[in-house]
Every structure is written in C-alpha cells, then in structure tokens.
N, C-alpha and C. Protein backbone atom coordinates (compact mmCIF):
# COMPACT_ATOMS: atom_id res chain seq x y z
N UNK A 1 -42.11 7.94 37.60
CA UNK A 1 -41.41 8.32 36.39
C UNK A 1 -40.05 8.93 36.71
N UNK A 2 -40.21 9.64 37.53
CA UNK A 2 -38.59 10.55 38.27
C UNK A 2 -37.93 9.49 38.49
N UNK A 3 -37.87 8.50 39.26
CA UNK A 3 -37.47 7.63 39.67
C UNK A 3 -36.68 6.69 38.56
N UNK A 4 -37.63 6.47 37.82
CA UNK A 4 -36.65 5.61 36.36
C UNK A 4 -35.99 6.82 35.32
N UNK A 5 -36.18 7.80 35.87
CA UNK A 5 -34.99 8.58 34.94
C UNK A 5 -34.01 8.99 35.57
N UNK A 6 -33.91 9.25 36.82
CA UNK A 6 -32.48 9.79 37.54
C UNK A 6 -31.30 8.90 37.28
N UNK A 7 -31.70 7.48 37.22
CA UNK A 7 -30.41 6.25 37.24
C UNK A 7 -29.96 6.65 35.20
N UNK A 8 -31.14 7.06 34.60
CA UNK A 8 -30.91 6.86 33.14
C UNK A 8 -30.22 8.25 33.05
N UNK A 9 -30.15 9.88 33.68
CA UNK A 9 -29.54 11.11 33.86
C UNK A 9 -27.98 10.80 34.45
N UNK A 10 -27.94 10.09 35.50
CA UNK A 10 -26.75 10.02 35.92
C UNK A 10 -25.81 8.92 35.06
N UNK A 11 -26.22 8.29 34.43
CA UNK A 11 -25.54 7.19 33.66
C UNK A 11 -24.95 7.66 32.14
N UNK A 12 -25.07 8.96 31.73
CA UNK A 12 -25.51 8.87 30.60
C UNK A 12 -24.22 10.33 30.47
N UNK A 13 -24.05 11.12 31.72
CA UNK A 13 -22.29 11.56 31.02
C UNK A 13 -20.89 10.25 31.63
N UNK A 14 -21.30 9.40 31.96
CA UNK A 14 -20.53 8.20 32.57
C UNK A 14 -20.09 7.36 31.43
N UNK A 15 -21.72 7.44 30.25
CA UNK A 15 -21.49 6.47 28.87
C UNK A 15 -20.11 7.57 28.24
N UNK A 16 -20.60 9.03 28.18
CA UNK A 16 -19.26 9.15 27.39
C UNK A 16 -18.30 9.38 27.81
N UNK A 17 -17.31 8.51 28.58
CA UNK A 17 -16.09 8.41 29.78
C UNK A 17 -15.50 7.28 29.19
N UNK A 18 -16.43 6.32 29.00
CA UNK A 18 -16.08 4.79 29.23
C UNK A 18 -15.80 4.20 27.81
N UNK A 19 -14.69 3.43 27.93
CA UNK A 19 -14.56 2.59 26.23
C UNK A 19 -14.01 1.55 26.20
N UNK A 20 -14.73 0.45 25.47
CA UNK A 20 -14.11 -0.86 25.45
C UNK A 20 -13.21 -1.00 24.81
N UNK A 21 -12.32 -0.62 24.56
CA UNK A 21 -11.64 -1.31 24.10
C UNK A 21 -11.15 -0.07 22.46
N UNK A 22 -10.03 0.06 21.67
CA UNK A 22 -9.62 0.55 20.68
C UNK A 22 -10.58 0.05 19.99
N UNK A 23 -10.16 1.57 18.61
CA UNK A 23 -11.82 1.19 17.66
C UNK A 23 -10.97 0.20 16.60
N UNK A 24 -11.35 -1.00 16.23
CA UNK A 24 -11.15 -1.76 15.20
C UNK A 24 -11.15 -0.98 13.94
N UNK A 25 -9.83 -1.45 13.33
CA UNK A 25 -9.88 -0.91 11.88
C UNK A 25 -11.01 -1.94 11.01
N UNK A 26 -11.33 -0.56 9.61
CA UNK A 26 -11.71 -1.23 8.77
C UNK A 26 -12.12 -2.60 8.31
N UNK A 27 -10.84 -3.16 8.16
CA UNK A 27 -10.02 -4.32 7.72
C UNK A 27 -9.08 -4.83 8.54
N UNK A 28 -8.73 -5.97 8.78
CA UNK A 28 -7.69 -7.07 9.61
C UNK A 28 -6.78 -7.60 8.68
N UNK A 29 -5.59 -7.87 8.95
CA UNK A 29 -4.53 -8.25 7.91
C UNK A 29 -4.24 -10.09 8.09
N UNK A 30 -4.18 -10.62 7.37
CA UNK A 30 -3.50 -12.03 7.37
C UNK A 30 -2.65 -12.65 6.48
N UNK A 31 -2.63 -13.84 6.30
CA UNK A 31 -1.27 -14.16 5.52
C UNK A 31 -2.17 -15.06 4.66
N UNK A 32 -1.88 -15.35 2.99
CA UNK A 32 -2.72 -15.74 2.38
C UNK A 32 -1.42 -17.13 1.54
N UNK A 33 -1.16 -17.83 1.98
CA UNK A 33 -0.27 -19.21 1.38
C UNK A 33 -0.11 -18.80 -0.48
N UNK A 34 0.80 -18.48 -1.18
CA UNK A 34 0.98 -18.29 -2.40
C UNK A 34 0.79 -19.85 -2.95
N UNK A 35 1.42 -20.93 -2.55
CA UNK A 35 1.20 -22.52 -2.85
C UNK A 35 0.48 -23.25 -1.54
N UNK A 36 -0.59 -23.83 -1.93
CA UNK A 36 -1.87 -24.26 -1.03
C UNK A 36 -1.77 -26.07 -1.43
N UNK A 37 -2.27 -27.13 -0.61
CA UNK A 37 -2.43 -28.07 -1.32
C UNK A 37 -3.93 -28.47 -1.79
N UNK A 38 -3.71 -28.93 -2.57
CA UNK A 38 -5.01 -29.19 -3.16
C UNK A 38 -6.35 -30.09 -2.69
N UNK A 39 -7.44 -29.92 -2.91
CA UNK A 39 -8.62 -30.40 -2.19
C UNK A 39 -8.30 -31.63 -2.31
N UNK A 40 -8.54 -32.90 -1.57
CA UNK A 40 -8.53 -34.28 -1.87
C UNK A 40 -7.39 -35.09 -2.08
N UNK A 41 -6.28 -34.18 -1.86
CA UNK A 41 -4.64 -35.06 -1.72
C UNK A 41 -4.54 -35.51 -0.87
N UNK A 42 -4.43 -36.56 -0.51
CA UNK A 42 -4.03 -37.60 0.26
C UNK A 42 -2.61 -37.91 0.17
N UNK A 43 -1.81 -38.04 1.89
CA UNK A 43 -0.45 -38.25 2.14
C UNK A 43 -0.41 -39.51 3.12
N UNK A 44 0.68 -40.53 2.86
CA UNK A 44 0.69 -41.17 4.11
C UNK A 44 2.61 -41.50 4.75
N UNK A 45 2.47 -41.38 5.41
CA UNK A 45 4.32 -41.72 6.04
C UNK A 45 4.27 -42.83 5.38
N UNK A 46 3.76 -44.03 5.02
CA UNK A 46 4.33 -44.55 3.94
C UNK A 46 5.58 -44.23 2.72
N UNK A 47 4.93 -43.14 2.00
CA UNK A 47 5.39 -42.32 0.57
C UNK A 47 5.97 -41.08 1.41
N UNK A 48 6.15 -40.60 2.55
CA UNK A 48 7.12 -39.35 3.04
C UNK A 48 6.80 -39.65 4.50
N UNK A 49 8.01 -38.57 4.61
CA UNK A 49 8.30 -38.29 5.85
C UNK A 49 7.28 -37.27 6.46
N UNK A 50 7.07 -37.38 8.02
CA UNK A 50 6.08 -36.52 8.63
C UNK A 50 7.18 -35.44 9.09
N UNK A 51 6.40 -34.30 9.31
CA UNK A 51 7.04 -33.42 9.75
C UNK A 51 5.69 -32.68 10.79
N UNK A 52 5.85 -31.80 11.68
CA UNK A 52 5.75 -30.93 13.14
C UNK A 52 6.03 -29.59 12.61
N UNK A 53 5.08 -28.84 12.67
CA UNK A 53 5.68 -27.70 12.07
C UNK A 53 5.30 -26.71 13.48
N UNK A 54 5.64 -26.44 14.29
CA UNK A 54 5.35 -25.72 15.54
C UNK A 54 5.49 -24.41 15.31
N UNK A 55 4.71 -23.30 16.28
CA UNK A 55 4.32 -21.97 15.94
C UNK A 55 6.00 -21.53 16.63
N UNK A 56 6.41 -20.85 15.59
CA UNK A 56 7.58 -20.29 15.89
C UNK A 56 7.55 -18.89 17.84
N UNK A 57 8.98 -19.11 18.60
CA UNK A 57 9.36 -17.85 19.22
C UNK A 57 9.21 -16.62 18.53
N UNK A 58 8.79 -15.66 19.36
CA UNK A 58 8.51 -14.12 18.55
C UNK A 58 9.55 -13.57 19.77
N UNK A 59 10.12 -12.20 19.30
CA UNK A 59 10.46 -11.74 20.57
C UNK A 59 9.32 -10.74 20.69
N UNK A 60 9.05 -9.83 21.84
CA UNK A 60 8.62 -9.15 22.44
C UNK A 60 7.54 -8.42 21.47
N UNK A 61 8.17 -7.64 20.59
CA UNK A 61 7.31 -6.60 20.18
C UNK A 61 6.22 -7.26 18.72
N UNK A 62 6.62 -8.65 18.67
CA UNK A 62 5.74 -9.56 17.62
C UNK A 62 4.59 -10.13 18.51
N UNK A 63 4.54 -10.07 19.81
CA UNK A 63 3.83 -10.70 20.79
C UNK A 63 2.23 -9.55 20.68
N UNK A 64 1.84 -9.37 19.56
CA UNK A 64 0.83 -8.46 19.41
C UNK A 64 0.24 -9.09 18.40
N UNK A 65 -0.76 -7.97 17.90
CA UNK A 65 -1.51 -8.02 16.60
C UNK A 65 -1.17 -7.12 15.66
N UNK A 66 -0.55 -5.98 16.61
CA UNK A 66 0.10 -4.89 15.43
C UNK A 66 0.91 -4.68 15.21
N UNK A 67 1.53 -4.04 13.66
CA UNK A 67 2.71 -4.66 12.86
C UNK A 67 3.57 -3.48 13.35
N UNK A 68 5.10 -4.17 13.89
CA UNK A 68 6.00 -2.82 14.26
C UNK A 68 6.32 -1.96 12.58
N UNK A 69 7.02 -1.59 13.34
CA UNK A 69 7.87 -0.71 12.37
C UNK A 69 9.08 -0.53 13.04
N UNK A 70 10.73 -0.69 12.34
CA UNK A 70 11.20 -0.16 13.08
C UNK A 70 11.99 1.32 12.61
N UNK A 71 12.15 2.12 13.63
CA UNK A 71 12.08 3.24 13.23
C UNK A 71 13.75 3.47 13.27
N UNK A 72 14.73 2.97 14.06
CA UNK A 72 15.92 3.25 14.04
C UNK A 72 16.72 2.37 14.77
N UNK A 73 18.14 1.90 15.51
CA UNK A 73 18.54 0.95 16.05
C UNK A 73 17.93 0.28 16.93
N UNK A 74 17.15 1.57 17.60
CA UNK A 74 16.91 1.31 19.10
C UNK A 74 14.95 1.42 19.33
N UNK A 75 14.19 2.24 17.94
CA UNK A 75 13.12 2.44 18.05
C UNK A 75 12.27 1.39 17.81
N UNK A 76 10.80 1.05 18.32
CA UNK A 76 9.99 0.60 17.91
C UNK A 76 8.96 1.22 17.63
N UNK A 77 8.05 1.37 16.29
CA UNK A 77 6.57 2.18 16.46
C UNK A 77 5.82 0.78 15.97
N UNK A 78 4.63 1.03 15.66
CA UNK A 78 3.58 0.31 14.90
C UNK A 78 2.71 1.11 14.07
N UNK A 79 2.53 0.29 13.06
CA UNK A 79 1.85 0.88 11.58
C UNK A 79 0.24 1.42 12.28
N UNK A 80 -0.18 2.52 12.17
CA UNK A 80 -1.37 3.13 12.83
C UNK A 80 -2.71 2.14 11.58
N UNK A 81 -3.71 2.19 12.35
CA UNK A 81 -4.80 1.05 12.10
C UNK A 81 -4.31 0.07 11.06
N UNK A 82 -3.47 -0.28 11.25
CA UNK A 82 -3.34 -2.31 10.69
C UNK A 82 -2.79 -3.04 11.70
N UNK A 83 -3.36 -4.12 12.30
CA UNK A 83 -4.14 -5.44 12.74
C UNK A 83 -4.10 -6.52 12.36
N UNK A 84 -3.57 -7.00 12.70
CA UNK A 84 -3.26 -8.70 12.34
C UNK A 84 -4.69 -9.39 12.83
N UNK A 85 -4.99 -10.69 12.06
CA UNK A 85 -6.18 -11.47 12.47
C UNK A 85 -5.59 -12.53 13.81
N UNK A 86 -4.50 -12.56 13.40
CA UNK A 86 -3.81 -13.00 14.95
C UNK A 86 -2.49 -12.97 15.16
N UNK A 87 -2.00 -13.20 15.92
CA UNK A 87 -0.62 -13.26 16.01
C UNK A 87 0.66 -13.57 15.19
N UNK A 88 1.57 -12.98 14.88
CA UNK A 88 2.58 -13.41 13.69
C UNK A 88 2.73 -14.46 13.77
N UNK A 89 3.02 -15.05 15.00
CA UNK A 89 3.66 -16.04 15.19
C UNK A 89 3.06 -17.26 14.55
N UNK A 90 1.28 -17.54 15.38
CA UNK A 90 0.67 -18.48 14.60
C UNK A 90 0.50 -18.22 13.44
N UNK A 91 -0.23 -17.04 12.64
CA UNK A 91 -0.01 -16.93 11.25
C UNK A 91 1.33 -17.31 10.17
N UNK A 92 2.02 -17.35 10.64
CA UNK A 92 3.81 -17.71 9.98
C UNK A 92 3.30 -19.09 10.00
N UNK A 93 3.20 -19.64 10.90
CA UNK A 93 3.24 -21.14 11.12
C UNK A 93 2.46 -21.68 9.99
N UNK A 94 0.98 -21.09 10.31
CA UNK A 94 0.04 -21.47 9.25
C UNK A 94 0.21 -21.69 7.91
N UNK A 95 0.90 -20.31 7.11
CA UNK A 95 1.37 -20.02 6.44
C UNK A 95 2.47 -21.34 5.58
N UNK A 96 3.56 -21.38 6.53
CA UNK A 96 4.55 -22.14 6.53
C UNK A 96 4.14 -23.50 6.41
N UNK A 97 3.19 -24.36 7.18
CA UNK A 97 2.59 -25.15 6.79
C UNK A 97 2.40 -25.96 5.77
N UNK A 98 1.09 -25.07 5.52
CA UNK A 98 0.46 -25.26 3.76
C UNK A 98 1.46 -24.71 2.93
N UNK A 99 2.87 -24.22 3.29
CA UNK A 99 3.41 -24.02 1.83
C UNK A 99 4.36 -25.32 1.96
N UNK A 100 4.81 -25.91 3.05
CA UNK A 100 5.42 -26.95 2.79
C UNK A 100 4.99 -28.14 2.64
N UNK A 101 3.37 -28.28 2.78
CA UNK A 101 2.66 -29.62 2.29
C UNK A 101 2.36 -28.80 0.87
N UNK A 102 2.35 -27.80 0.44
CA UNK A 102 1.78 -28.03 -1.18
C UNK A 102 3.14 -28.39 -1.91
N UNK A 103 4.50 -28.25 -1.30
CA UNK A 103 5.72 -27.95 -1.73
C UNK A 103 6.73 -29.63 -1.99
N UNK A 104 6.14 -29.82 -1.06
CA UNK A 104 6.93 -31.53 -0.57
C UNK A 104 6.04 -32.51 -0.76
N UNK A 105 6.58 -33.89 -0.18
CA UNK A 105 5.90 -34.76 0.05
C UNK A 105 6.00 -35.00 1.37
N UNK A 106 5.91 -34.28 2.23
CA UNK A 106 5.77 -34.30 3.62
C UNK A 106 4.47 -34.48 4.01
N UNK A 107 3.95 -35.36 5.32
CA UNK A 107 2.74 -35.27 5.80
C UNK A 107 3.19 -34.19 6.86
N UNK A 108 2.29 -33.38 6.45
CA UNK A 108 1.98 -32.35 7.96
C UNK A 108 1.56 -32.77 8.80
N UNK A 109 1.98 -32.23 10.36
CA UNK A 109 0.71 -33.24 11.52
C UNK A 109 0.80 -31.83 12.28
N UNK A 110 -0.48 -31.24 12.96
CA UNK A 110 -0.61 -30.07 13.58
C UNK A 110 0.15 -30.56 15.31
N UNK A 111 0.93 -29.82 15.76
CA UNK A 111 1.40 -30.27 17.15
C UNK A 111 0.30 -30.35 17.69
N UNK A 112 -0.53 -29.54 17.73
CA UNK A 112 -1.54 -29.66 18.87
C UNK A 112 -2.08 -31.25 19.39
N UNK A 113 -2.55 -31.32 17.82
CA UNK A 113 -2.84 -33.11 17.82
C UNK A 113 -2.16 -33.98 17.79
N UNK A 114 -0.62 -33.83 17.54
CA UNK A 114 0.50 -34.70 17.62
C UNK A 114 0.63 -34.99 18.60
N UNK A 115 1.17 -35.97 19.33
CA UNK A 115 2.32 -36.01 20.70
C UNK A 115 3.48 -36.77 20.72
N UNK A 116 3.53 -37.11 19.56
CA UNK A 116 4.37 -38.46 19.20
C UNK A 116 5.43 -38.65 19.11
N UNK A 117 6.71 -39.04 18.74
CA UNK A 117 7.96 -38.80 19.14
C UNK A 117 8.55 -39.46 17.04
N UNK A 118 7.67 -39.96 16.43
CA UNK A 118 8.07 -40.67 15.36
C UNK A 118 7.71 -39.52 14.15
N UNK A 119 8.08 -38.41 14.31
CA UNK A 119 8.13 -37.16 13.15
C UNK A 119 9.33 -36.30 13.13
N UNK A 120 10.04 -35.67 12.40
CA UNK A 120 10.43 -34.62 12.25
C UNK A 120 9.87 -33.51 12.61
N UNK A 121 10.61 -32.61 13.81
CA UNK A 121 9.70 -31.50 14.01
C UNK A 121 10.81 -30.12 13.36
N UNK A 122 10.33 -29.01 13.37
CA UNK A 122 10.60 -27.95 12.82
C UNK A 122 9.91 -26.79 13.75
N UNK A 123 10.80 -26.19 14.52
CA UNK A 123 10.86 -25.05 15.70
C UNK A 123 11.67 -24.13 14.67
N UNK A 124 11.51 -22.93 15.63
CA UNK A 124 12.36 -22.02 15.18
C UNK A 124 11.89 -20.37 16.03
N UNK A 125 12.37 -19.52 15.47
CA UNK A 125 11.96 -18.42 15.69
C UNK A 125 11.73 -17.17 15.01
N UNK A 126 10.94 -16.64 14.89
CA UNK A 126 10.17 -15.42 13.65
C UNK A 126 11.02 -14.36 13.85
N UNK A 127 12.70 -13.33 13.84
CA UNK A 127 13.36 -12.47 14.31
C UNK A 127 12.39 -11.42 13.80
N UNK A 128 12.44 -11.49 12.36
CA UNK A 128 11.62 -9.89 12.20
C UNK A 128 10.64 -10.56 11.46
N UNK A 129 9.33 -9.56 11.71
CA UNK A 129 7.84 -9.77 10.67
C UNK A 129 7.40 -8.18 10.75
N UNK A 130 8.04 -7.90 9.95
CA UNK A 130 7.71 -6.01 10.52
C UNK A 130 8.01 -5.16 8.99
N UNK A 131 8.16 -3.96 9.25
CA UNK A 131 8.66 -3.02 8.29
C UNK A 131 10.16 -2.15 8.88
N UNK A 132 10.73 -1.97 7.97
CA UNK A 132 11.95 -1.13 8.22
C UNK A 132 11.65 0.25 7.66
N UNK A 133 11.56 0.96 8.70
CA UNK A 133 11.42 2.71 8.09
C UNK A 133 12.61 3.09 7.19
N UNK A 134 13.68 2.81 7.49
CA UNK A 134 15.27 3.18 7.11
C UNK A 134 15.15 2.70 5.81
N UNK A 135 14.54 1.98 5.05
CA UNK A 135 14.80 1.55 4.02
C UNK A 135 13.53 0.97 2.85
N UNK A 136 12.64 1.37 3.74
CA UNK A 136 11.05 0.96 3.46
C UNK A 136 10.88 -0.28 2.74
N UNK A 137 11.13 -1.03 3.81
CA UNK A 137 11.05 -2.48 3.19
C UNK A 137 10.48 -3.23 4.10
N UNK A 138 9.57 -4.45 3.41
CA UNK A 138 8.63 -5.27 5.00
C UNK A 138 9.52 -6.66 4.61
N UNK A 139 10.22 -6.71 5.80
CA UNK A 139 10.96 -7.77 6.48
C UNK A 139 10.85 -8.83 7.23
N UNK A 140 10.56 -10.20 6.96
CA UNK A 140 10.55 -11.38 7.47
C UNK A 140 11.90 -12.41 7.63
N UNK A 141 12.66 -12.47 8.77
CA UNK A 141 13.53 -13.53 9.17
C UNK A 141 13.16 -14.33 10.21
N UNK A 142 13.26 -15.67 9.82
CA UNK A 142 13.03 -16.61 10.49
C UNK A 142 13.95 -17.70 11.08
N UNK A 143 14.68 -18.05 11.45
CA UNK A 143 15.64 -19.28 12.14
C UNK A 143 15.04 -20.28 12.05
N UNK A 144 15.43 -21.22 11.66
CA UNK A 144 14.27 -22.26 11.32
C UNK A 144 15.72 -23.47 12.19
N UNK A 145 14.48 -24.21 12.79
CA UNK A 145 15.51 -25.64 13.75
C UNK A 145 14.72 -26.75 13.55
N UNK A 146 15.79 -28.07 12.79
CA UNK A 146 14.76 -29.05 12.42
C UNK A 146 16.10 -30.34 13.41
N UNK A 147 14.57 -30.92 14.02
CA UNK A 147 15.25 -32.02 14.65
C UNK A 147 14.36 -33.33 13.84
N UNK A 148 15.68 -33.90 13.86
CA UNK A 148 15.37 -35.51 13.04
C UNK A 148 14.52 -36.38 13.99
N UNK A 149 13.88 -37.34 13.41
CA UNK A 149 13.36 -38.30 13.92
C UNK A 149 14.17 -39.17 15.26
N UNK A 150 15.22 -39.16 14.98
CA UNK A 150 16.17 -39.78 15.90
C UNK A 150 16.30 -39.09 17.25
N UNK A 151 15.97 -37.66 16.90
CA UNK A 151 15.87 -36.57 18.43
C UNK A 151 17.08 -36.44 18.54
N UNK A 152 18.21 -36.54 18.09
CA UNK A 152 19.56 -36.27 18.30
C UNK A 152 20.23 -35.41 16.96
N UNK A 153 19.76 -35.54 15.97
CA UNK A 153 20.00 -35.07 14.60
C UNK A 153 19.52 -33.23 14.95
N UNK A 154 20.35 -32.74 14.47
CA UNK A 154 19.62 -30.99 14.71
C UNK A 154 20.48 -29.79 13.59
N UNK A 155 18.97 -29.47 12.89
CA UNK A 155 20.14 -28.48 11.76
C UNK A 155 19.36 -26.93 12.17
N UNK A 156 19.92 -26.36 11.63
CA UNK A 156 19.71 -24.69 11.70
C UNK A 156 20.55 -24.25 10.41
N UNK A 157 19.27 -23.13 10.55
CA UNK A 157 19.33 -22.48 9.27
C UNK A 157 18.43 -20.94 9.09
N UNK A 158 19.37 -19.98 8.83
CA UNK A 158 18.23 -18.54 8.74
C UNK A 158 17.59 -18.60 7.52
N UNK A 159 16.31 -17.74 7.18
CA UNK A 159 16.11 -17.62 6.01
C UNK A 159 15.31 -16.02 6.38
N UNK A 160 15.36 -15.49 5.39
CA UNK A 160 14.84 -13.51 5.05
C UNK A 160 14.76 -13.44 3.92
N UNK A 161 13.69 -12.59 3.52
CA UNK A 161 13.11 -12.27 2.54
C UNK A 161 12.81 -10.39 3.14
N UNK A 162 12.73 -9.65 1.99
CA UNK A 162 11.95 -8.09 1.90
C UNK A 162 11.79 -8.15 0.54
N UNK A 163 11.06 -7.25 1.26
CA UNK A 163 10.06 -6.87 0.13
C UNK A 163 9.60 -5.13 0.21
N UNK A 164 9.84 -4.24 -1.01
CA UNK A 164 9.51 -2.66 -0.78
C UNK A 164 8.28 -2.04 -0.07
N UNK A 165 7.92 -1.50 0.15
CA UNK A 165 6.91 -0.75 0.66
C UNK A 165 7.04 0.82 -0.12
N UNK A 166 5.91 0.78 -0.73
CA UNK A 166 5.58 2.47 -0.92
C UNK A 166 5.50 3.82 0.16
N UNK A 167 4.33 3.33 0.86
CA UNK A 167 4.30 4.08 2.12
C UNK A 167 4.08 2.97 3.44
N UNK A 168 4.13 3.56 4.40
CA UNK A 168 3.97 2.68 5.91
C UNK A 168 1.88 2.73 6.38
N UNK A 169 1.51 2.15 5.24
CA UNK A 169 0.08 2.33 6.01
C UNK A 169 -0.56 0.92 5.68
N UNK A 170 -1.45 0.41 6.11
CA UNK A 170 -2.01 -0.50 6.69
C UNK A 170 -2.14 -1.71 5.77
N UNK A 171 -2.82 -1.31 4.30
CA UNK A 171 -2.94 -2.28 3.35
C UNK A 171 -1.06 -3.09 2.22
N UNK A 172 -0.69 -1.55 2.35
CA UNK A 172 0.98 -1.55 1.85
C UNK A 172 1.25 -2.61 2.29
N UNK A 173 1.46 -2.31 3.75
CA UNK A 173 2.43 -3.21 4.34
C UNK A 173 1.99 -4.63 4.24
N UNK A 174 0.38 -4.87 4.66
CA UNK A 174 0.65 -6.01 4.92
C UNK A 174 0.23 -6.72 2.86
N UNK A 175 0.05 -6.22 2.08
CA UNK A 175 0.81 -6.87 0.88
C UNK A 175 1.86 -7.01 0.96
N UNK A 176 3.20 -6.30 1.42
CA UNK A 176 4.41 -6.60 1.25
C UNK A 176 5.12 -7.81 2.57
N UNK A 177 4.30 -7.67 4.36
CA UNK A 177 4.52 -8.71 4.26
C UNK A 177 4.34 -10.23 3.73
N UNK A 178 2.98 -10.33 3.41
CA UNK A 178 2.59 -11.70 2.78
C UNK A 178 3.42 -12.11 2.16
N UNK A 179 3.62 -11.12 1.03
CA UNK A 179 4.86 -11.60 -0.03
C UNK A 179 6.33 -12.16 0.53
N UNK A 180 6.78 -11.69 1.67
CA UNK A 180 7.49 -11.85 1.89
C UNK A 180 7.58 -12.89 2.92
N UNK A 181 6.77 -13.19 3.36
CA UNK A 181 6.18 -14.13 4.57
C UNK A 181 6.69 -15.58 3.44
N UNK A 182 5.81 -15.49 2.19
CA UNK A 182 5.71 -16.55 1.27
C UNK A 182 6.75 -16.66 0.70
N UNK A 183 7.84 -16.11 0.38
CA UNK A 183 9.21 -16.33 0.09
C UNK A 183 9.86 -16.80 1.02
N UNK A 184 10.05 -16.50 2.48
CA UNK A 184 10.41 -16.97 3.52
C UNK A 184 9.76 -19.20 3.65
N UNK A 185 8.73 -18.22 3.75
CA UNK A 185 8.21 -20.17 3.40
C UNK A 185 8.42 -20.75 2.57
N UNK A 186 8.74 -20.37 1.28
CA UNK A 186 9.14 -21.43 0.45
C UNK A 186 10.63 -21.65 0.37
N UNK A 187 11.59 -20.83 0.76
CA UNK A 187 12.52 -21.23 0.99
C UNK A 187 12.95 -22.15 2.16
N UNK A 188 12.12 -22.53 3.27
CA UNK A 188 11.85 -23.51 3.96
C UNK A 188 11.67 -25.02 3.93
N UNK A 189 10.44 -24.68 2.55
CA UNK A 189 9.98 -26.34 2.50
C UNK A 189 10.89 -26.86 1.23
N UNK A 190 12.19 -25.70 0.71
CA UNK A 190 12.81 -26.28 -0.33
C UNK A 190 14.02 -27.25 0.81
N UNK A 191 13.94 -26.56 2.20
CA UNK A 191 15.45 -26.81 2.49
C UNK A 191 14.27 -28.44 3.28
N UNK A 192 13.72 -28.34 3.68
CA UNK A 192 12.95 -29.59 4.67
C UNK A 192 12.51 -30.55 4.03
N UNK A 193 12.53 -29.99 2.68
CA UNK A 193 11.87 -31.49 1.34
C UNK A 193 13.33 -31.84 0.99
N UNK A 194 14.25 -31.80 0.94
CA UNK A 194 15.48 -32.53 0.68
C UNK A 194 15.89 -33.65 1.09
C-alpha cells in the first residue's frame, strides 16, 4: 500500500506547478458573412467568371488568435479573454468568400483545391483587423490584388471600414469587428463583380 502512494504523494504538489496551456475563454469569436449564398445555387464559368480568393498576408501581430488593440503609434496590447476560432487571416478569407459568391456571379474555387491557371485570383493583405484605443473603433483594412486570367493584368485597391466600440472587451469588439469585416467584404465583391 506505501508503495502505491508515495508516487501518488510526490506527484500531487507537482499537479499544482504544471499547466497546459491558458484557460480558454467562455466563448470564441468568428466572423459570421452578413450576405451568404443560398442552399442549392448552382454556378458554372459558363454564366461567370471564376475567381481564387486566397487567405490574405497578416503582418505579425494578426499571426494569432487574439485580437490586438492598438494602444498608441508604437503600442500593441490584446483584448483580455477574446479569441478568435482561428486566425484573421483565414477567417477574412472565409468571410470574403461567401460574400462575394452571394454578391456576384462569380464561381468561387477554394485555392486549396484549385491549381489551375484559367481563374482570376484575388491576394491581398489584411493591414488592420483590430481595435483602435485612440478612438475606440474596430478597424479592418485590407489591400486587395486581383490578377486577371491572362496573369499579366494586375489591379490594386485598399478598402477600410470601422466601426465604434463601447468598451474594449471581448463580445464588443468582436460585434464591431464582424461588422466591419462585412463592409470591408462587400466593398470587395462590388469592385471584383464589375
């Protein structure tokens, strides 16, 4: 009996030392498409053009799950327990997506499964997906780069959206980015459906 309890005595101020990992909030934040396409629509490059919608460049401090804040020219913080379900970057994309197939007559094709050279693709990069302390506003700019089918054709174009924030805490913000995420996207699939 001594014997199977000494390993369970010595183990047991060791359990409270050790931690896997930060405690998960509550709730996880994501981006919810304001225009979705509908169950059972069918598209073919026939009737439109395909388009590539690739997960946008983040710089550095988007390379997370949690939402900055920025606090002054030079500061970065993050909003204390809110959590992205994944990365801005793919979430934007997602996002961006389904708002430009509910928006256009574009066929979407996911890169992953693409490889093809006969689509329009659409790169770019996510500058801000964050909150501004200075002005309490949740801020999305995106650079958006569309190369033509031809692979030689290439436009650019910024687009930003904010949106207010009451306070800097977890549910606020990420209502105000969505909103603003979804303005950002639809000003996208107005400029890519043309």
């Amino acid at each position: 009996m001594r014997k199977m309890l000494l390993p369970l005595l010595l183990a047991a101020p060791l359990s409270a030392c050790v931690s896997f990992g930060a405690k998960v909030p509550e709730r996880l934040l994501s981006l919810t498409a304001q225009s979705s396409l509908e169950a059972g629509a069918a598209r073919s490059t026939a009737t439109g053009r395909s388009l590539v919608v690739a997960v946008p460049e983040t710089p550095q401090m988007l390379e997370t799950n949690r939402v900055p804040v920025q606090v002054d020219d030079t500061s970065v913080a993050y909003v204390k327990d809110a959590l992205w379900v994944d990365q801005p970057g793919r979430l934007f994309q997602r996002l961006l997506s389904e708002t430009i197939a509910a928006k256009t007559n574009r066929v979407l094709l996911d890169p992953r499964q693409f490889s093809g050279d006969s689509s329009t693709q659409l790169t770019g990069e996510l500058l801000r997906f964050g909150i501004d302390a200075r002005t309490l506003e949740a801020v999305v700019t995106y650079d958006a780069t569309q190369r033509g089918v031809d692979g030689t054709t290439i436009m650019k174009k910024r687009f930003s959206a904010s949106r207010p924030v009451s306070a800097i805490k977890a549910m606020r913000v990420g209502e105000a980015l969505n909103d603003a995420a979804n303005d950002v996207a639809a000003q996208v699939a107005s400029w890519v459906g043309e």
